[in-house]
N, C-alpha and C. Protein backbone atom coordinates (compact mmCIF):
# COMPACT_ATOMS: atom_id res chain seq x y z
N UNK A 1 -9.33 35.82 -27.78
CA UNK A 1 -9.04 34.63 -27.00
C UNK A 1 -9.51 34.86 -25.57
N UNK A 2 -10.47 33.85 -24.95
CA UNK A 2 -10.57 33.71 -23.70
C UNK A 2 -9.68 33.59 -22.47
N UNK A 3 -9.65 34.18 -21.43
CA UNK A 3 -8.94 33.95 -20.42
C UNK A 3 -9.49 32.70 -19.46
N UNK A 4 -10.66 32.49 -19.94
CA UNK A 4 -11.34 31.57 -18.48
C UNK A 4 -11.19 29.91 -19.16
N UNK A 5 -10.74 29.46 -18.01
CA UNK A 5 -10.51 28.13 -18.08
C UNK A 5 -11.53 27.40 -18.14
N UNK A 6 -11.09 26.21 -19.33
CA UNK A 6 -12.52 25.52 -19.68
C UNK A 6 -12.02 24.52 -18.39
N UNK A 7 -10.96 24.13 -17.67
CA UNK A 7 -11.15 23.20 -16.41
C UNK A 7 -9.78 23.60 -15.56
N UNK A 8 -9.78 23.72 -14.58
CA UNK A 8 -8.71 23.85 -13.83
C UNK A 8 -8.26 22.77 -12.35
N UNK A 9 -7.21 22.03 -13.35
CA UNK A 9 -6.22 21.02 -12.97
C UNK A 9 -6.29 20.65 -11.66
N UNK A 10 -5.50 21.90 -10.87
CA UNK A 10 -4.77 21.96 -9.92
C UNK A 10 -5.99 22.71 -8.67
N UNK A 11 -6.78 22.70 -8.68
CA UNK A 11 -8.08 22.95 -8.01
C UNK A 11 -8.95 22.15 -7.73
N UNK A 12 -8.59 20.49 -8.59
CA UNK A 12 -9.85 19.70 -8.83
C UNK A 12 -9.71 18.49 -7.69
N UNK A 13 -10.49 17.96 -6.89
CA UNK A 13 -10.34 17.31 -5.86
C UNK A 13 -9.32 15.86 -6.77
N UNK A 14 -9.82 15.61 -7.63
CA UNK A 14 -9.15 14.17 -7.86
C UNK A 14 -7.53 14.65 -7.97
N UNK A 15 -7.15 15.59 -8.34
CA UNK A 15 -6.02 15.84 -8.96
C UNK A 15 -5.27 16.11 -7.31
N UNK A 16 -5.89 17.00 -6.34
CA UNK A 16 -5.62 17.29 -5.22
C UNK A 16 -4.84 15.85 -4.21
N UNK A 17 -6.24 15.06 -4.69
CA UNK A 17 -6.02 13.84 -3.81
C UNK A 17 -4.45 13.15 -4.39
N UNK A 18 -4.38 13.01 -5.34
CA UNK A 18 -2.71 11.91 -5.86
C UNK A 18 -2.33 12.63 -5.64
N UNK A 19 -1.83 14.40 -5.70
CA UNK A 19 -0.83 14.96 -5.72
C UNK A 19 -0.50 14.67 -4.11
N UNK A 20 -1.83 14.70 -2.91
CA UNK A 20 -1.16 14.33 -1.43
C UNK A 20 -1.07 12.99 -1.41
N UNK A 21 -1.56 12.07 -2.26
CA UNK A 21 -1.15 10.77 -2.12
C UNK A 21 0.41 10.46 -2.63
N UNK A 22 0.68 11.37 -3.68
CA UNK A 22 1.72 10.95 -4.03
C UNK A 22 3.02 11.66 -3.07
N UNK A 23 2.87 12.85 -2.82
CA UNK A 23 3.91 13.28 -1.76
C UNK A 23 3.77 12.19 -0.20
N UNK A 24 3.29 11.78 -0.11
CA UNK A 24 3.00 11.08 0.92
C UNK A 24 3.67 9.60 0.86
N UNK A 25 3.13 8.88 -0.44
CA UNK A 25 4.11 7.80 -0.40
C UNK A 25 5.57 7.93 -1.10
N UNK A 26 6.05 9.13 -1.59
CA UNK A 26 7.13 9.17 -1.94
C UNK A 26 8.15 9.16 -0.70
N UNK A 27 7.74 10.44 0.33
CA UNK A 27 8.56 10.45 1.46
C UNK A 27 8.37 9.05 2.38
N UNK A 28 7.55 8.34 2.01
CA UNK A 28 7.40 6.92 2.95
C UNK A 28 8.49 6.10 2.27
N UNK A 29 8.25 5.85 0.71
CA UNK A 29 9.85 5.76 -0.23
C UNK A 29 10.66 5.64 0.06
N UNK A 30 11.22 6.85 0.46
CA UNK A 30 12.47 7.14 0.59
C UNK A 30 12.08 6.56 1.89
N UNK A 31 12.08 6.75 3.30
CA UNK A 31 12.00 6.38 4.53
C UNK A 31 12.59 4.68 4.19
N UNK A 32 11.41 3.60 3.56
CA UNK A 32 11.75 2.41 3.44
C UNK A 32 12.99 2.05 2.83
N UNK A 33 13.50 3.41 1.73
CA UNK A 33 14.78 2.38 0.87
C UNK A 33 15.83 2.40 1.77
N UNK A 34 16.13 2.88 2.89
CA UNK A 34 17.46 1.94 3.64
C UNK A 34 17.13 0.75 4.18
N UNK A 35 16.00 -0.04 3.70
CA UNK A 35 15.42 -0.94 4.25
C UNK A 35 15.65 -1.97 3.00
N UNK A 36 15.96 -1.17 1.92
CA UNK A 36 15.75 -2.01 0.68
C UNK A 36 14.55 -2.46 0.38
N UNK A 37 13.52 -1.36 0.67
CA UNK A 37 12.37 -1.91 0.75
C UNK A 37 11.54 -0.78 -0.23
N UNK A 38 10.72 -1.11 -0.93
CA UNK A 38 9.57 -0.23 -2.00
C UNK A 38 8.55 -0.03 -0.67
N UNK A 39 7.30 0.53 -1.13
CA UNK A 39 6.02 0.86 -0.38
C UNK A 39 5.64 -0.45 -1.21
N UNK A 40 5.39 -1.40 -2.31
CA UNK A 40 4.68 -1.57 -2.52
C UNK A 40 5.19 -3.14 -1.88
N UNK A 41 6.61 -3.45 -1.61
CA UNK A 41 7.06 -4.92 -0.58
C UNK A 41 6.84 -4.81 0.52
N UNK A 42 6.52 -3.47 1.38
CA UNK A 42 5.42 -2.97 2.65
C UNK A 42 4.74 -3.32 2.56
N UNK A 43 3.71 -3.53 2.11
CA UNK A 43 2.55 -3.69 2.15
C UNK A 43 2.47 -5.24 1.51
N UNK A 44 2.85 -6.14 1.07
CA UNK A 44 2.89 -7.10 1.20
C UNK A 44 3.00 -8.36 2.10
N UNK A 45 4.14 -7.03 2.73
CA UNK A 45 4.82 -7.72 4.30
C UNK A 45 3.56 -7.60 5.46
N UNK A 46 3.08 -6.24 4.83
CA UNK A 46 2.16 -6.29 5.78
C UNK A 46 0.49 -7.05 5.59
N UNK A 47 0.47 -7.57 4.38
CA UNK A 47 -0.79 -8.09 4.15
C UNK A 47 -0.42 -10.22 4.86
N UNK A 48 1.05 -10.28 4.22
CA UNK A 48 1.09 -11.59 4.44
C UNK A 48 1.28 -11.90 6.53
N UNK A 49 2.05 -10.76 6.80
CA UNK A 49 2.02 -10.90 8.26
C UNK A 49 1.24 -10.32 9.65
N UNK A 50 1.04 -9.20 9.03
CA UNK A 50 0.45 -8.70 10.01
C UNK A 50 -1.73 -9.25 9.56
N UNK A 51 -1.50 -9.59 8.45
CA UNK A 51 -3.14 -9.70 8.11
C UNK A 51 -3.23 -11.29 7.77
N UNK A 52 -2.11 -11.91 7.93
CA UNK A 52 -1.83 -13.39 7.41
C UNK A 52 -2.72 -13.97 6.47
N UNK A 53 -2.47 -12.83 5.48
CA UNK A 53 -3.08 -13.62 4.13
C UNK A 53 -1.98 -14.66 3.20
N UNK A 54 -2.14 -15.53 2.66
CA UNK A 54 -1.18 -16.45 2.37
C UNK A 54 -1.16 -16.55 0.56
N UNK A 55 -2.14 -16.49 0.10
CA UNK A 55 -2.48 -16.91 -1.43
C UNK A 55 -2.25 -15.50 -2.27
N UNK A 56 -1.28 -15.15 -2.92
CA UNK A 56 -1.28 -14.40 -4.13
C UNK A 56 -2.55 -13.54 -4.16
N UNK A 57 -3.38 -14.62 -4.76
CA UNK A 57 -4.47 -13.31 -5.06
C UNK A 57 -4.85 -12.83 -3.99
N UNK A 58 -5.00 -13.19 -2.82
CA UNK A 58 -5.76 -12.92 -1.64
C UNK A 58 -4.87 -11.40 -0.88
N UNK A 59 -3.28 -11.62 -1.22
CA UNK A 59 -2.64 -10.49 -1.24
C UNK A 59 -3.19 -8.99 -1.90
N UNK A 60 -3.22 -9.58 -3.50
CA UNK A 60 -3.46 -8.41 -4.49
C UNK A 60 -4.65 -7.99 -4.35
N UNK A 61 -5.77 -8.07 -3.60
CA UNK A 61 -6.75 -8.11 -3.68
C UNK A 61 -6.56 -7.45 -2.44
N UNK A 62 -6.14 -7.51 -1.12
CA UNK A 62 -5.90 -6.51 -0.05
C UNK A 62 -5.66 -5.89 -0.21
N UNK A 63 -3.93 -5.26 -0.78
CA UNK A 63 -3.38 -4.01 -1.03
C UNK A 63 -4.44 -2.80 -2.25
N UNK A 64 -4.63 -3.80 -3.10
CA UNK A 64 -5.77 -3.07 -4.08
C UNK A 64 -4.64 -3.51 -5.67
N UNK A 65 -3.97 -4.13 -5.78
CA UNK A 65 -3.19 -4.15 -7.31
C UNK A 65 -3.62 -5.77 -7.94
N UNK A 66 -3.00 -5.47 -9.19
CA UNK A 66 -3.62 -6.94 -10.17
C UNK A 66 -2.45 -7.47 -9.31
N UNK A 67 -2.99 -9.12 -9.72
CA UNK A 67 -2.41 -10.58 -9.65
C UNK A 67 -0.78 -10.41 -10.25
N UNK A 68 -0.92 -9.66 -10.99
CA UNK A 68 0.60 -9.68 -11.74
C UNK A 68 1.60 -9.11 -11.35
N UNK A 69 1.42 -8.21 -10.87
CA UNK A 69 2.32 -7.04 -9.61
C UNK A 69 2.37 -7.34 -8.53
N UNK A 70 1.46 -8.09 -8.03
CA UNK A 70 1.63 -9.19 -6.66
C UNK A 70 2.71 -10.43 -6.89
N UNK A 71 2.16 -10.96 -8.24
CA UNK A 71 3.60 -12.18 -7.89
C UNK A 71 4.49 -11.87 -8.52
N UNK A 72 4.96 -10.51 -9.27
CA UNK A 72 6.29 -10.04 -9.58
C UNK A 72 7.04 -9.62 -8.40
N UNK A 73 5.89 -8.95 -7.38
CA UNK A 73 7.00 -8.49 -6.36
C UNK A 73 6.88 -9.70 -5.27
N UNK A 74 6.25 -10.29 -5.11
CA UNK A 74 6.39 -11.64 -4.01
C UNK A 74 7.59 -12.72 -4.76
N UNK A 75 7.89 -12.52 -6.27
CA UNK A 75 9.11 -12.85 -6.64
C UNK A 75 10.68 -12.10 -6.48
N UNK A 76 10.65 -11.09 -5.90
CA UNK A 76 11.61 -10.17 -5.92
C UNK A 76 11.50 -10.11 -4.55
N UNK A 77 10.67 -10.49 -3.85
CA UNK A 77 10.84 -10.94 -2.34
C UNK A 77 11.51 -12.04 -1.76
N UNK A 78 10.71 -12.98 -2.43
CA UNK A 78 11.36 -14.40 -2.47
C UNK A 78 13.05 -14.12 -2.72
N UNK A 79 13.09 -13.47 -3.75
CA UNK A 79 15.13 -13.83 -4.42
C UNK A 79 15.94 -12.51 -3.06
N UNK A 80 14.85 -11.92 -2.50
CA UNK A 80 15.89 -11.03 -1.62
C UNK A 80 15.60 -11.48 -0.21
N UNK A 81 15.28 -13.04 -0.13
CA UNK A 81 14.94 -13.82 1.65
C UNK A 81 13.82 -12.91 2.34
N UNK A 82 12.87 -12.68 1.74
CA UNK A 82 12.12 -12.13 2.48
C UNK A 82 10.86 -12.63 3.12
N UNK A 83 10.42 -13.18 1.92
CA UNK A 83 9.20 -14.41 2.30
C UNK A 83 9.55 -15.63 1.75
N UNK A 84 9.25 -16.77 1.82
CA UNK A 84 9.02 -17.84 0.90
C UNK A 84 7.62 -18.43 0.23
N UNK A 85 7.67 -19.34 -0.17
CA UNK A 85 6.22 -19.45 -1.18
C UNK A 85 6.05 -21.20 -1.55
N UNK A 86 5.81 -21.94 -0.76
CA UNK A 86 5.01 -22.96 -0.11
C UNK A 86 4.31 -23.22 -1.24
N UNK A 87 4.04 -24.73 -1.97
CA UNK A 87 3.36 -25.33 -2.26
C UNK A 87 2.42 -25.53 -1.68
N UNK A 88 0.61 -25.70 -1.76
CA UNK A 88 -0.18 -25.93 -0.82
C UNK A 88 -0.59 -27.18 -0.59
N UNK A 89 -0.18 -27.81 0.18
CA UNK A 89 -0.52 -29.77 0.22
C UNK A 89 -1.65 -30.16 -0.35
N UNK A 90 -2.86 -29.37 -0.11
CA UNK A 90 -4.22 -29.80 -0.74
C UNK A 90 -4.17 -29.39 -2.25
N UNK A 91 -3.52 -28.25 -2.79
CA UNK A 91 -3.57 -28.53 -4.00
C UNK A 91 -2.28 -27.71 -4.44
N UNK A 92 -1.24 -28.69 -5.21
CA UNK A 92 -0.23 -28.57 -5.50
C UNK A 92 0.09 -27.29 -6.54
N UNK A 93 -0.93 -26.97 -7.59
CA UNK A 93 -0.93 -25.56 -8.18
C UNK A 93 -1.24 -24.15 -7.33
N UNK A 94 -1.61 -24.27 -6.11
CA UNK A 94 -1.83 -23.07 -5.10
C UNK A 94 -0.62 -23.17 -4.49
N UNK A 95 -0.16 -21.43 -4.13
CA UNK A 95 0.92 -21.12 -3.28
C UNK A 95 0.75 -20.34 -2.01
N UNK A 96 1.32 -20.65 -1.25
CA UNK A 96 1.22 -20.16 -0.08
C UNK A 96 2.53 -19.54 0.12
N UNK A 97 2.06 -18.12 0.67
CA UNK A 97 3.19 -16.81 1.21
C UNK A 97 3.86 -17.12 2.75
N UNK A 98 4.88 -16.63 2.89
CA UNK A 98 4.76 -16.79 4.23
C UNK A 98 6.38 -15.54 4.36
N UNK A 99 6.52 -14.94 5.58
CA UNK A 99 7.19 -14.09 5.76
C UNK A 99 8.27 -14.85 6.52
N UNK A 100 9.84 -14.68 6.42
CA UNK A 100 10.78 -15.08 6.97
C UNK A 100 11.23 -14.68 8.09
N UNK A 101 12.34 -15.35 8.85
CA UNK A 101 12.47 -14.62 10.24
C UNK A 101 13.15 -13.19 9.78
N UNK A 102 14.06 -13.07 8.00
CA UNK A 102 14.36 -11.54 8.01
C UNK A 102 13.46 -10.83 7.38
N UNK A 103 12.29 -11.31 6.70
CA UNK A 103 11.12 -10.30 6.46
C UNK A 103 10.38 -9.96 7.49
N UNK A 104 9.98 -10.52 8.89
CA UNK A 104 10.00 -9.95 9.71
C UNK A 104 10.42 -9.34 10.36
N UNK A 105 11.80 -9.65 10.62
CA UNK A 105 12.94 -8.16 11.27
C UNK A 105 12.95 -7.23 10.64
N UNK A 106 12.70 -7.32 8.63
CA UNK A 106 12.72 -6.01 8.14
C UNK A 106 11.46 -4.96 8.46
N UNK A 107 10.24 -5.68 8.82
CA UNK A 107 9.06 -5.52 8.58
C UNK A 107 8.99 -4.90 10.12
N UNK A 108 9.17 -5.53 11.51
CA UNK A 108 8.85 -4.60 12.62
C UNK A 108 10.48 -3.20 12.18
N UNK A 109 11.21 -3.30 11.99
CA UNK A 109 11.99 -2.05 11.59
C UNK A 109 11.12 -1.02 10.43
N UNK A 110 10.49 -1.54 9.91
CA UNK A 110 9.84 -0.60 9.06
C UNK A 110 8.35 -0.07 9.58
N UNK A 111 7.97 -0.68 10.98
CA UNK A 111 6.51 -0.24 11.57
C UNK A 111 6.72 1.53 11.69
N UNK A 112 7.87 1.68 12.58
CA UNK A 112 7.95 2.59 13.09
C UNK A 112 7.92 3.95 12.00
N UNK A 113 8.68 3.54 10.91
CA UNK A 113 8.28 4.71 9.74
C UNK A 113 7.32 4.83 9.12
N UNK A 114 6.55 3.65 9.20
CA UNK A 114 5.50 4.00 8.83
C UNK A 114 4.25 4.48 9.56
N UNK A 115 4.60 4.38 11.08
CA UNK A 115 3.66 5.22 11.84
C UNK A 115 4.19 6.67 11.81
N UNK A 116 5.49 6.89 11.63
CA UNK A 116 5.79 8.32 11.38
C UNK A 116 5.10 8.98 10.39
N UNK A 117 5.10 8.38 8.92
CA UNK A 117 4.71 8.91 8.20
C UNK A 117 3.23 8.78 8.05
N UNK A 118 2.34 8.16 8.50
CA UNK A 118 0.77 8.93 9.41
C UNK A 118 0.86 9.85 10.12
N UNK A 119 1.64 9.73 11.50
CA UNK A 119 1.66 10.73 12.52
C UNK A 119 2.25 12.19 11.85
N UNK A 120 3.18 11.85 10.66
CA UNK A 120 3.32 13.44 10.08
C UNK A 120 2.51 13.86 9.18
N UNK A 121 1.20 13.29 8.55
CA UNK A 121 0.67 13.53 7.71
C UNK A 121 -0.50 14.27 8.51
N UNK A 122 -1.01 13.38 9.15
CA UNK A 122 -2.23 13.29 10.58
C UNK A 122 -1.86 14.74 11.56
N UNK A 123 -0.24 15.32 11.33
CA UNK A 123 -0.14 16.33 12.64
C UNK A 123 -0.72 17.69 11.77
N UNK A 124 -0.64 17.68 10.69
CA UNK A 124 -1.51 18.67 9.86
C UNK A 124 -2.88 19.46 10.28
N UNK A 125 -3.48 18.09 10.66
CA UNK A 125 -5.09 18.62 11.82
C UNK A 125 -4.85 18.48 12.46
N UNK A 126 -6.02 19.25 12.94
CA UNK A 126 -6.47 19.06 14.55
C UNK A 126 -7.53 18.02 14.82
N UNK A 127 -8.04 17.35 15.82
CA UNK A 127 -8.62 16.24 15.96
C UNK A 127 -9.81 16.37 15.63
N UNK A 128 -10.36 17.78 15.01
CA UNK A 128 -11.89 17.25 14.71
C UNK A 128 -11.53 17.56 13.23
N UNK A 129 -10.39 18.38 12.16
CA UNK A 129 -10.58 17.89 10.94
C UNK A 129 -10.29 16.57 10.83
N UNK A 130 -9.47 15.89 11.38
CA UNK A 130 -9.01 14.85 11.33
C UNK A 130 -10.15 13.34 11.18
N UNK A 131 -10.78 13.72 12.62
CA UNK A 131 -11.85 13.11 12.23
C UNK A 131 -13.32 13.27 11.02
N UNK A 132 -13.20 14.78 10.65
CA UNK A 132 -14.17 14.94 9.07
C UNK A 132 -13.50 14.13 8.09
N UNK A 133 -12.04 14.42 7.98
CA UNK A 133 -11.36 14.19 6.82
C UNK A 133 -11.61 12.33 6.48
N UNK A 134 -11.32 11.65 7.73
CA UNK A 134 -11.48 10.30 7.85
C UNK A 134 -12.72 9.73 7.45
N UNK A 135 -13.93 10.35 8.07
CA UNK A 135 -15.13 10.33 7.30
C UNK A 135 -15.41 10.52 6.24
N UNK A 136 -14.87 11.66 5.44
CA UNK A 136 -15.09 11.99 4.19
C UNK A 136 -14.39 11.06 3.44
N UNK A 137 -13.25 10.39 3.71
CA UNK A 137 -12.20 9.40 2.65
C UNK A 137 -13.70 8.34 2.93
N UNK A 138 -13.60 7.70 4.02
CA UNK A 138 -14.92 6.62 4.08
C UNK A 138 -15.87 6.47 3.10
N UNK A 139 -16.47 8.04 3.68
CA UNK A 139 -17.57 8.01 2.30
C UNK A 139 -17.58 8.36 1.00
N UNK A 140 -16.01 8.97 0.66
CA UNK A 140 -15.93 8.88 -1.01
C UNK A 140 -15.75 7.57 -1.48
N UNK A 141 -14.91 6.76 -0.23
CA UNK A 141 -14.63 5.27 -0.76
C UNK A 141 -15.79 4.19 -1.09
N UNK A 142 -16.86 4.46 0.01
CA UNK A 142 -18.00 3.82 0.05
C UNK A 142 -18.36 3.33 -1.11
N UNK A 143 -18.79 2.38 -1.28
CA UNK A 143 -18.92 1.17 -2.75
C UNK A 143 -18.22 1.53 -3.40
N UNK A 144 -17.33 1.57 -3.53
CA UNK A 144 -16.16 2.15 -4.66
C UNK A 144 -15.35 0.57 -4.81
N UNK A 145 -14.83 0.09 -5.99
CA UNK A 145 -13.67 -1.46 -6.43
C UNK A 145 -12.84 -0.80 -5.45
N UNK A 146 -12.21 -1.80 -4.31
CA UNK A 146 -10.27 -1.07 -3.95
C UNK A 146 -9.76 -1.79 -4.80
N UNK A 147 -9.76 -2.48 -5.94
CA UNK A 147 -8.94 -2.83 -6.33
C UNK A 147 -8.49 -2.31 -7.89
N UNK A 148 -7.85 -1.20 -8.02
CA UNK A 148 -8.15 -0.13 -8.76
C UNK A 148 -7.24 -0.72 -10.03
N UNK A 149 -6.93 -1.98 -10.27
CA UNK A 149 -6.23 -2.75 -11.46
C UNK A 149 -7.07 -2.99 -12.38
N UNK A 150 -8.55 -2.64 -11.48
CA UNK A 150 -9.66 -3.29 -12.37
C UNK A 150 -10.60 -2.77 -13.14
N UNK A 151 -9.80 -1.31 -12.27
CA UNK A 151 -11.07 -0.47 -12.83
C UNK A 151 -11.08 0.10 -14.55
């Protein structure tokens, strides 16, 4: 029997990358749930307000997830006052998002952890890996779908 590995796991950049993606948004996780908040109603909050996208898909299509996980959780937003969801006058089957005065109070309370959790990820380098590393995400991303529901 061979000792040498026909592939090794835990060495391999893709495997590297989720394992820091995933420690990364877990501790952001936890940070948001005294907020009652997921990473993935963050980023909603932050696509509908801070990027004022209004239409469902136009959401799911920012963050990077299908249509279906967008209006499950823009429904679980809606029932916890967070946004509401507007009929669109010009055409009555389109919906329009919109963030409340407490999805916004939840949403600037949640800026600040989430610049923490960059600024603690980011204090790792120093300013010139920092800037390779940023480049290098760029250009692995470069023509790449973000919308990885699809892929």
């Amino acid at each position: 029997m061979s000792n040498t590995k026909r592939y090794d796991l835990q060495s391999s950049p893709g495997y590297r990358l989720t394992l820091l993606a995933s420690i990364n948004n877990r501790k952001f996780e936890r940070a948001l749930s005294d907020l009652d908040l997921t990473r993935l109603m963050w980023c909603v909050l932050m696509a509908v307000d801070e990027e004022h996208l209004e239409h469902p898909s136009d959401i799911a299509a920012f963050i990077g997830i299908d249509r279906t996980a967008a209006s499950r959780t823009i429904r679980q937003m809606k029932a916890a006052g967070l946004i509401d969801i507007d009929k669109s006058q010009s055409d009555g089957r389109s919906r329009r998002v919109k963030t409340t005065a407490s999805g916004k109070a939840v949403l600037d309370r949640s800026l600040p952890l989430a610049m923490h959790s960059n600024k603690s990820l980011k204090s790792k380098l120093d300013a010139d890996e920092l800037e390779i590393f940023e480049r290098l995400i760029d250009k692995m991303l470069a023509g790449e779908q973000r919308n990885v529901s699809n892929l």
